[in-house]
N, C-alpha and C. Protein backbone atom coordinates (compact mmCIF):
# COMPACT_ATOMS: atom_id res chain seq x y z
N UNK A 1 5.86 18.02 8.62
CA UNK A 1 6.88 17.18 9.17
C UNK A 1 6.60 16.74 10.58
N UNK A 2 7.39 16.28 11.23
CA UNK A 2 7.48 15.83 12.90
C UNK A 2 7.24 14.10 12.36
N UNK A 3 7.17 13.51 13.77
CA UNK A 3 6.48 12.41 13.90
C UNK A 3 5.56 12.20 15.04
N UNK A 4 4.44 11.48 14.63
CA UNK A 4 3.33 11.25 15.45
C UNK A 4 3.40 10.17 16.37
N UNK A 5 2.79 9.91 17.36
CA UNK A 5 2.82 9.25 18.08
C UNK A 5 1.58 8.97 18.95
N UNK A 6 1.41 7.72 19.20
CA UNK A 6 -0.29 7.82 20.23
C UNK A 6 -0.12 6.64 21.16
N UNK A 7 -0.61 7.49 22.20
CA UNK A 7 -0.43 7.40 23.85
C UNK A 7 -1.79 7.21 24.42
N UNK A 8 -1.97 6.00 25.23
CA UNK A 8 -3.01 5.59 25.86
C UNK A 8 -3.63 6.89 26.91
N UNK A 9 -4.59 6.51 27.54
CA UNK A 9 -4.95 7.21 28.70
C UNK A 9 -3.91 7.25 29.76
N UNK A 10 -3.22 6.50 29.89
CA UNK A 10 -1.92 5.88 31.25
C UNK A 10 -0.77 6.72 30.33
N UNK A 11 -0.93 7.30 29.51
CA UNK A 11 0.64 7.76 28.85
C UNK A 11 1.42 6.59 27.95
N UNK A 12 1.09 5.56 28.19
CA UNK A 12 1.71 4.45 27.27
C UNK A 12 1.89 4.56 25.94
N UNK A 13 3.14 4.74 25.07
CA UNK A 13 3.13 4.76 23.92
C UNK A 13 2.42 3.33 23.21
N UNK A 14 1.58 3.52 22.11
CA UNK A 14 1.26 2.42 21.21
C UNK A 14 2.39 2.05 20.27
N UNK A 15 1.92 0.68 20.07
CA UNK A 15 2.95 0.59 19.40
C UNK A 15 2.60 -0.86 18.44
N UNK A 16 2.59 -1.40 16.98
CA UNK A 16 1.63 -2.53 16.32
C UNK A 16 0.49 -1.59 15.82
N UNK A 17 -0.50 -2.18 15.22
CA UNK A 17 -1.51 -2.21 14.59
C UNK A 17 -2.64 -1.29 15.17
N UNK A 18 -2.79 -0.25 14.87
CA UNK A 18 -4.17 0.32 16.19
C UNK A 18 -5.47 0.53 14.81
N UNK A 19 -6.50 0.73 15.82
CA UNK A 19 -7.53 0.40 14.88
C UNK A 19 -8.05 2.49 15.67
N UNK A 20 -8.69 3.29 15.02
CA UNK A 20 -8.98 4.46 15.93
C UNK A 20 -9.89 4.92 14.93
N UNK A 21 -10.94 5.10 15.93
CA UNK A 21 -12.62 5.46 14.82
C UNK A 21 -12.48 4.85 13.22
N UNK A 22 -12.35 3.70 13.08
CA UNK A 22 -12.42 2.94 12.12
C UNK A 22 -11.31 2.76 11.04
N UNK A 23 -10.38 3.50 11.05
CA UNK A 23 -9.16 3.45 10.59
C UNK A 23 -7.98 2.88 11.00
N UNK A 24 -6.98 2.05 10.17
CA UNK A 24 -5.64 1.47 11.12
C UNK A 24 -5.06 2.64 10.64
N UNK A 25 -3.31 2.15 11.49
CA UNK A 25 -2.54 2.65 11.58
C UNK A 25 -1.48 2.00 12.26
N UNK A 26 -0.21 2.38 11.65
CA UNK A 26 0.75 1.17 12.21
C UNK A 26 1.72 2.53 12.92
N UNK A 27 2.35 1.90 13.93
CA UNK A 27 3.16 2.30 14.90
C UNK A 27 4.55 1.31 15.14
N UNK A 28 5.68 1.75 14.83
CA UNK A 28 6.78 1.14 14.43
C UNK A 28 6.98 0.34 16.23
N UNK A 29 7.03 -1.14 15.99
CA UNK A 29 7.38 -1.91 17.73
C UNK A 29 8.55 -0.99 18.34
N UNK A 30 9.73 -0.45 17.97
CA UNK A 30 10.73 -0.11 18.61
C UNK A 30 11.01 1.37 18.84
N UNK A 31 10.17 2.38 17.58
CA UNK A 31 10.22 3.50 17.93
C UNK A 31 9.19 4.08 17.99
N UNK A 32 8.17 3.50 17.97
CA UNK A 32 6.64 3.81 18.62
C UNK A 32 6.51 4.98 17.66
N UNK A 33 7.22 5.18 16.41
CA UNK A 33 6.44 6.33 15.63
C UNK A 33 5.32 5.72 14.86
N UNK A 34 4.47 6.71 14.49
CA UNK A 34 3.37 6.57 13.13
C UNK A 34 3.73 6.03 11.76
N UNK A 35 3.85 5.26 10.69
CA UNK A 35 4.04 4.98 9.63
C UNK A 35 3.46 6.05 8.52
N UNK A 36 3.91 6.63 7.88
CA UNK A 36 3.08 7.11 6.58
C UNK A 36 3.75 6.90 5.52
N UNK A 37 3.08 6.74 4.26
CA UNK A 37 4.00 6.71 2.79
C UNK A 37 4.00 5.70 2.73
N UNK A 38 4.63 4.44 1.83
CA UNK A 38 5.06 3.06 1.83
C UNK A 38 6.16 2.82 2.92
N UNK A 39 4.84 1.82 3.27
CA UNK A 39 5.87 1.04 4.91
C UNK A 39 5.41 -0.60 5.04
N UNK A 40 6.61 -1.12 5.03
CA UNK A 40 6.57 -2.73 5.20
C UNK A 40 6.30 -3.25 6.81
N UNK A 41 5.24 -3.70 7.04
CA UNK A 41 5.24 -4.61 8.46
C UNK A 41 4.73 -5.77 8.54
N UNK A 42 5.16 -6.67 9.01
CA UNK A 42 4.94 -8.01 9.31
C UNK A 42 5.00 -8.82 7.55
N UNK A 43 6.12 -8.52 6.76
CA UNK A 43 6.40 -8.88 5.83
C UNK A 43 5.54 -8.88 4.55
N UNK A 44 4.49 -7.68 4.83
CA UNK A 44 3.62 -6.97 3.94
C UNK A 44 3.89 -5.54 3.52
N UNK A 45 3.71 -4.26 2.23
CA UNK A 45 3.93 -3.38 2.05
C UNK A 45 2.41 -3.02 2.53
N UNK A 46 2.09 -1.78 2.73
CA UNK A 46 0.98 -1.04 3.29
C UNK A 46 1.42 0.49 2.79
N UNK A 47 0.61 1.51 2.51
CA UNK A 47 0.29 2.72 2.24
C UNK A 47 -0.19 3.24 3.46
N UNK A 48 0.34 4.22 3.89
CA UNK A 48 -0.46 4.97 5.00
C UNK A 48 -0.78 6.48 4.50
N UNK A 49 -1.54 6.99 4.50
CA UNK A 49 -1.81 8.85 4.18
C UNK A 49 -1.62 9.68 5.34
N UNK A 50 -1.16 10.74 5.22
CA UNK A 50 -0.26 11.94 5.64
C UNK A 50 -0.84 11.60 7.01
N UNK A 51 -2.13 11.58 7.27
CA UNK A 51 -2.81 11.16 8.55
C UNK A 51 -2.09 10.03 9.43
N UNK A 52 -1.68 8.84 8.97
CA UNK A 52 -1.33 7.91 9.35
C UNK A 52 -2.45 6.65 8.91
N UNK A 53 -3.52 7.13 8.31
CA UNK A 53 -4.62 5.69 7.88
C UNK A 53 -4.32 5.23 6.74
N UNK A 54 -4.24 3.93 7.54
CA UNK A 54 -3.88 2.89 5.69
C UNK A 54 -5.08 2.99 4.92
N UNK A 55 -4.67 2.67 3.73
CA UNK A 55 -5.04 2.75 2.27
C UNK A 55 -5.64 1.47 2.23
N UNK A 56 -7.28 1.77 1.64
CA UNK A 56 -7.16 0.21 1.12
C UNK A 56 -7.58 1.10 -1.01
N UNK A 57 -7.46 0.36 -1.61
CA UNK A 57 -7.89 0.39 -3.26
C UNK A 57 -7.22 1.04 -3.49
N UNK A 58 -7.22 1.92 -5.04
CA UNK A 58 -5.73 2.72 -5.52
C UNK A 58 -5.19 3.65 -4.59
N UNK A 59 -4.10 3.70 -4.87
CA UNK A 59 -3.58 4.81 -3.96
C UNK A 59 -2.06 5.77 -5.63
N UNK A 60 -2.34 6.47 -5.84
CA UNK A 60 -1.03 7.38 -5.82
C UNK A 60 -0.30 8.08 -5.37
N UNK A 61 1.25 7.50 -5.17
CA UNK A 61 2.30 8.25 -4.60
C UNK A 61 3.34 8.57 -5.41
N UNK A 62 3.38 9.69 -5.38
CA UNK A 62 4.27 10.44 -6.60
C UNK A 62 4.69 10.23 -7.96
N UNK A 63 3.34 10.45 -8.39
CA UNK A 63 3.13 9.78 -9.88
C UNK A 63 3.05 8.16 -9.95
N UNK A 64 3.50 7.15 -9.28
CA UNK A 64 2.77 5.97 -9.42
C UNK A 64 2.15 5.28 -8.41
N UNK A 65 1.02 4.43 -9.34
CA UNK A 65 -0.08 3.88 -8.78
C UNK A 65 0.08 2.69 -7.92
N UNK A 66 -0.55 2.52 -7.18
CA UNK A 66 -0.47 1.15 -6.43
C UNK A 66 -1.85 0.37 -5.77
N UNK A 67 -2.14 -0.43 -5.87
CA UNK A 67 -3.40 -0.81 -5.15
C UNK A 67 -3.39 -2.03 -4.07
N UNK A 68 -4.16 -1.36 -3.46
CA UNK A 68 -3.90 -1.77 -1.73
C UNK A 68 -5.29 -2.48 -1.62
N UNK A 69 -5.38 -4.35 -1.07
CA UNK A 69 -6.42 -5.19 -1.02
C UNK A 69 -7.37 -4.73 0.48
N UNK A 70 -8.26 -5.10 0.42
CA UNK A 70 -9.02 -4.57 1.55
C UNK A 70 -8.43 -4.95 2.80
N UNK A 71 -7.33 -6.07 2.75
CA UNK A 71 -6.40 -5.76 4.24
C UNK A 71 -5.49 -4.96 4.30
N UNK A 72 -5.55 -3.93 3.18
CA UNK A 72 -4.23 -3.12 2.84
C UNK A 72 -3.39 -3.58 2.52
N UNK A 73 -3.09 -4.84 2.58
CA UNK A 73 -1.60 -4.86 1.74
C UNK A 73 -1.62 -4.58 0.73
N UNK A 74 -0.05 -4.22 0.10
CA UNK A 74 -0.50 -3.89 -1.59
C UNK A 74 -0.46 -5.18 -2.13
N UNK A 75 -0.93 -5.30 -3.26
CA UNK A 75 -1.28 -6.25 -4.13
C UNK A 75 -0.09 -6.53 -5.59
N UNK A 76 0.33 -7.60 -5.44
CA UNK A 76 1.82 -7.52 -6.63
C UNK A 76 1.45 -8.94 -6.95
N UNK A 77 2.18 -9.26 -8.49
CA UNK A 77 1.84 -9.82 -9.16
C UNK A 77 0.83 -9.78 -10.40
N UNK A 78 -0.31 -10.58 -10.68
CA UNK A 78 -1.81 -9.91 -11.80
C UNK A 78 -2.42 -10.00 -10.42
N UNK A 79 -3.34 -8.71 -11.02
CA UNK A 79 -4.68 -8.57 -9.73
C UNK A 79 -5.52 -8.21 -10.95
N UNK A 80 -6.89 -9.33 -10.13
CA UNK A 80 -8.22 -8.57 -11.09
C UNK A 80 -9.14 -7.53 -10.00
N UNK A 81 -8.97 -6.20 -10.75
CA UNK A 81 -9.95 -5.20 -10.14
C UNK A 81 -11.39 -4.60 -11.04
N UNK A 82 -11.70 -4.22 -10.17
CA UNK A 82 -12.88 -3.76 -11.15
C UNK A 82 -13.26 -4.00 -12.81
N UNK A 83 -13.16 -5.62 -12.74
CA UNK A 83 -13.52 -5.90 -13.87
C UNK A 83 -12.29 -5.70 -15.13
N UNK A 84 -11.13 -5.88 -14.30
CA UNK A 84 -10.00 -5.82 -15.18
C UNK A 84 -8.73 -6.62 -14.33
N UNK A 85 -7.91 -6.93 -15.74
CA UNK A 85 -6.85 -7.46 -14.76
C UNK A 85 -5.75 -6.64 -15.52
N UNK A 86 -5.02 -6.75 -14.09
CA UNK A 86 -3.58 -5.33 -13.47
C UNK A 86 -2.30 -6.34 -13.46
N UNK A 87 -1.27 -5.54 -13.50
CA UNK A 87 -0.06 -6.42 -12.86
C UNK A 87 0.58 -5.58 -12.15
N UNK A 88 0.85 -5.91 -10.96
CA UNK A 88 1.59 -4.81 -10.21
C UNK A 88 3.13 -5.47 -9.62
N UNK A 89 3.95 -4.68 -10.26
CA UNK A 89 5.41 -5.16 -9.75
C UNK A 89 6.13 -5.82 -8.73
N UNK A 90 6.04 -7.56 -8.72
CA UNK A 90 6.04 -7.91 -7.37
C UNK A 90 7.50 -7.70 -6.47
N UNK A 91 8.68 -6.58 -6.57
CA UNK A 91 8.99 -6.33 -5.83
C UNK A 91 9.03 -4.49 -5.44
N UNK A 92 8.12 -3.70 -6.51
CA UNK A 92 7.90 -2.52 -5.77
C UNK A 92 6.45 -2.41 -5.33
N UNK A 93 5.72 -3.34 -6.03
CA UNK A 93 4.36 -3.34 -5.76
C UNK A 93 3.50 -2.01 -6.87
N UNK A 94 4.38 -1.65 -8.35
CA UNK A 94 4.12 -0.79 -8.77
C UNK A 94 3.03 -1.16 -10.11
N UNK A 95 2.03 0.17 -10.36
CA UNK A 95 1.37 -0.18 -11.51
C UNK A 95 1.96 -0.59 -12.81
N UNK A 96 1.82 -1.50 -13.99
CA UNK A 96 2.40 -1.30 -14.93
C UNK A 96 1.85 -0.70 -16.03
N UNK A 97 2.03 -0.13 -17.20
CA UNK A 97 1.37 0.38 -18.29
C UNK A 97 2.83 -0.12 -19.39
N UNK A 98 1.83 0.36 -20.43
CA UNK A 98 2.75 0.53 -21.46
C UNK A 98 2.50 -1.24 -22.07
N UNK A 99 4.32 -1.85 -22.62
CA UNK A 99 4.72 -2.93 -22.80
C UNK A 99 5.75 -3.73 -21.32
N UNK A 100 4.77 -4.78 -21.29
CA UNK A 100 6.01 -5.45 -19.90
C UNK A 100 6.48 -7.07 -19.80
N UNK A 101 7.41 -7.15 -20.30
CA UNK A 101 7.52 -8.75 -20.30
C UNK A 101 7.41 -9.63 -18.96
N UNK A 102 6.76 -10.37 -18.89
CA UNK A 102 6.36 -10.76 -17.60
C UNK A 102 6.45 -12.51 -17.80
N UNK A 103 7.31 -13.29 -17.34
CA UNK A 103 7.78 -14.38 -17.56
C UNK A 103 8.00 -15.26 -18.88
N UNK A 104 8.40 -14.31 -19.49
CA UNK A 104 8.87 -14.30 -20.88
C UNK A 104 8.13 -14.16 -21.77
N UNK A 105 6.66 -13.53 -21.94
CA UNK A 105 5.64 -13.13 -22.90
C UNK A 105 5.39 -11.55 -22.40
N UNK A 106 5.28 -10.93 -23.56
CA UNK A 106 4.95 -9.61 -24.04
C UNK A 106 3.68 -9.29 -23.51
N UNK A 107 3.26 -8.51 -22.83
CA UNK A 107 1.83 -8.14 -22.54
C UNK A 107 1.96 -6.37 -22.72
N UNK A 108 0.31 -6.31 -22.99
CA UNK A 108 0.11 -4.19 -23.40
C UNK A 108 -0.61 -3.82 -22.59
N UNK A 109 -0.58 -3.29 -21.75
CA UNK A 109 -0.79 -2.21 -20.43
C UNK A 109 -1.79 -0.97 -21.22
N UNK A 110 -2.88 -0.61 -20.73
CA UNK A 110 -3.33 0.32 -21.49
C UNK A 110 -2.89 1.77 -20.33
N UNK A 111 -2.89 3.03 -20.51
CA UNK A 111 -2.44 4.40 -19.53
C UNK A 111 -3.14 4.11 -17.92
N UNK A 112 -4.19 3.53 -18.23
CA UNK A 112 -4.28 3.00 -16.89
C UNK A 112 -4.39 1.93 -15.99
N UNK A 113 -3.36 1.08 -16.67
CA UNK A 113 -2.70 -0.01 -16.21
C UNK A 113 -3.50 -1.24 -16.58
N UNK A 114 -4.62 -1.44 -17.18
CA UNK A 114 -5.61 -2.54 -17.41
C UNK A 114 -4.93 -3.32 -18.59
N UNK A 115 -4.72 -4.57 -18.58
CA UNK A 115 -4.23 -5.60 -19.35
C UNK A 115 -5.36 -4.94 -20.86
N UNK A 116 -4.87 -5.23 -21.91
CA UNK A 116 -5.55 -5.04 -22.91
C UNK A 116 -5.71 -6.21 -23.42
N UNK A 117 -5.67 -7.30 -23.43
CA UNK A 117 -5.52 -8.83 -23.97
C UNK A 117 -4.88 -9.06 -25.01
C-alpha cells in the first residue's frame, strides 16, 4: 500500500508523464501521486504495474486481459496482434472470448480471445 511519489533533486514534486531508466510513469497533475492499475490520462486508459511502469502488450488484471499499444494506451475496438485479430471492449477496454455481438453480427472468440472467423 502507500502512495508513491517522485521528487526532483530541488525537492519538487513530479507531476505528468516521467520517463525514468526507460520506463514511464504517470503522476496525477493535482496530487502528484504515482498511477498504478487502470488509470485514464489525457483521455487515454493506460495500465501501470505495482512499480508504477506502464504496460505496453498484454497485460492481466484480475482475471481479465487487456492489451496495451506500444504507446500504452489500451487498445478497444478489433485489434490485429500477433497474427490475429482481437476485440477489446471499447468502453472497458476488455478482452473478449466466447460469443459477442458486435454491431449486430455474431462473432466466436476462441479462450484466448482470437477471432475464430
Amino acid at each position: 500500500g502507500g502512495t508513491w511519489y517522485y521528487a526532483t533533486g530541488s525537492g519538487a514534486l513530479v507531476s505528468g508523464w516521467l520517463n525514468l531508466n526507460g520506463a514511464w510513469y504517470w503522476l496525477d497533475p493535482s496530487t502528484h501521486a504515482m498511477a498504478t492499475g487502470l488509470h485514464g490520462c489525457n483521455g487515454s486508459m493506460y495500465w501501470f504495474n505495482g512499480s508504477g511502469a506502464m504496460a505496453t502488450g498484454w497485460v492481466l488484471d484480475g482475471g481479465t486481459w487487456y492489451y496495451a499499444t506500444g504507446s500504452g494506451a489500451l487498445a478497444s475496438g478489433w485489434a490485429y496482434v500477433g497474427g490475429a485479430w482481437y476485440w477489446l471492449d471499447p468502453s472497458t477496454h476488455a478482452m473478449t472470448t466466447g460469443v459477442q455481438e458486435i454491431d449486430g453480427v455474431k462473432y466466436s472468440f476462441a479462450s484466448n480471445g482470437a477471432w475464430l472467423g
